[in-house]
Structures are given as C-alpha cells and as structure tokens.
N, C-alpha and C. Protein backbone atom coordinates (compact mmCIF):
# COMPACT_ATOMS: atom_id res chain seq x y z
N UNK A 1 -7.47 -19.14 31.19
CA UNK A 1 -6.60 -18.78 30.06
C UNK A 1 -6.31 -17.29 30.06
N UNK A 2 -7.00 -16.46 30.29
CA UNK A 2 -7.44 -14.96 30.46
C UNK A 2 -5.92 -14.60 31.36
N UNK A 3 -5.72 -15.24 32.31
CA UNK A 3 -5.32 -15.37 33.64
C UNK A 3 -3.76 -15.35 33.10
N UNK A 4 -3.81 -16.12 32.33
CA UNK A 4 -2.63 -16.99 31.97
C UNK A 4 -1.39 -15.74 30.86
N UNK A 5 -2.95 -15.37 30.19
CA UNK A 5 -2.28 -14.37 29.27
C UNK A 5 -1.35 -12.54 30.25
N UNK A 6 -2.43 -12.76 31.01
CA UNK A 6 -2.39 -11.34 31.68
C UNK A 6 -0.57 -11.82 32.60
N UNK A 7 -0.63 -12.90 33.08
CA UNK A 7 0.67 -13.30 33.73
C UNK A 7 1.76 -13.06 32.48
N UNK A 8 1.21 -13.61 31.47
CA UNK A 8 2.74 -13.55 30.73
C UNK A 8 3.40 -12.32 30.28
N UNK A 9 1.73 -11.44 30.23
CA UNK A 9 2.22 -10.14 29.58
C UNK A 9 2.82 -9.09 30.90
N UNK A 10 2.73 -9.54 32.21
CA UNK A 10 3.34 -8.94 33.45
C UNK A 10 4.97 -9.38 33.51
N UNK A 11 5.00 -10.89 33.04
CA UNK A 11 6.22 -11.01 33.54
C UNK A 11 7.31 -10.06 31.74
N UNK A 12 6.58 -10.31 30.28
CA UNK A 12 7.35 -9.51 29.67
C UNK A 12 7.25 -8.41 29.90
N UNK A 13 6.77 -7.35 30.66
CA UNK A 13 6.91 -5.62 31.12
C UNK A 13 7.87 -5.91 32.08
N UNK A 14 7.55 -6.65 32.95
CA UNK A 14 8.79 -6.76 33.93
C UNK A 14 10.14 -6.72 33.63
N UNK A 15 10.16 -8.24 32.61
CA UNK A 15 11.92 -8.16 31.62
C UNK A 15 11.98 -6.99 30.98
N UNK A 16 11.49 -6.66 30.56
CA UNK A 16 11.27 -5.11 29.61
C UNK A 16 11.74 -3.65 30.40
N UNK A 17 11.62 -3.77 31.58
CA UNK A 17 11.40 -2.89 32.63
C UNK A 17 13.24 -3.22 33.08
N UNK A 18 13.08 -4.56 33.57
CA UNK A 18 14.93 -4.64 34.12
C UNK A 18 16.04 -4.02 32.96
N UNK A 19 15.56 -4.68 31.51
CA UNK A 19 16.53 -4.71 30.41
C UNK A 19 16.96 -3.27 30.30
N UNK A 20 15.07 -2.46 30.32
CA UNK A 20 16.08 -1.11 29.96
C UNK A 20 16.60 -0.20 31.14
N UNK A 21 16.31 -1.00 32.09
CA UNK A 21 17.18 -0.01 33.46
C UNK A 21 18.70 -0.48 33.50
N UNK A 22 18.58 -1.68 32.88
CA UNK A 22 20.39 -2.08 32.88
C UNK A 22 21.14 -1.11 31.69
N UNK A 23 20.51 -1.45 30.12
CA UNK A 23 20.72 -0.62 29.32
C UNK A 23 20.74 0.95 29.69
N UNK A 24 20.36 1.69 30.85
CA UNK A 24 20.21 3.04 30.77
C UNK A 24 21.73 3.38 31.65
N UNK A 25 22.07 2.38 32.89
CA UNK A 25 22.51 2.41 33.61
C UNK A 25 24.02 2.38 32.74
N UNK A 26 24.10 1.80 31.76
CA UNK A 26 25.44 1.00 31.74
C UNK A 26 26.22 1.94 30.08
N UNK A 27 24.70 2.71 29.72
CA UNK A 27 25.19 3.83 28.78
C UNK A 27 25.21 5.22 29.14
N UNK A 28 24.41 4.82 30.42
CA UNK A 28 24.27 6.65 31.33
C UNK A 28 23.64 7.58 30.63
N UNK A 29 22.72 6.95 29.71
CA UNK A 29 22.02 7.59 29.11
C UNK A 29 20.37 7.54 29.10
N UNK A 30 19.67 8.04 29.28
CA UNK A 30 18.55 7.96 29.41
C UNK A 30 17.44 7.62 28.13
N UNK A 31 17.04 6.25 27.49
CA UNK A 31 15.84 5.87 26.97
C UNK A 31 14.94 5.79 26.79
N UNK A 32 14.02 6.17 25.74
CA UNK A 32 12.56 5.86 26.37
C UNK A 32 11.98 4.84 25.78
C-alpha cells in the first residue's frame, strides 16, 4: 500500500511538472 501511495504521489508531481512547463511555455512567463 506504502508502494502504491508513493506511485501516485510520483505520477501527480509528474502531471504537475508537465502542466506547469506547458503553462510557462505558452505565457512566456516564468511560475513558480
């Protein structure tokens, strides 16, 4: 279960990670 949690919380940093490189890209502005 441990396992399970640690996967889910990798794959939401991941989406988290694409969303705001699209968002930075597409306002040319830099986020943090």
């Amino acid at each position: 279960e441990g396992l399970g949690i640690l996967a889910v919380e990798a794959a939401i940093n991941a989406a988290l990670s694409v969303i705001r490189d699209t968002v930075n890209t597409a306002l040319k502005f830099p986020l943090i």
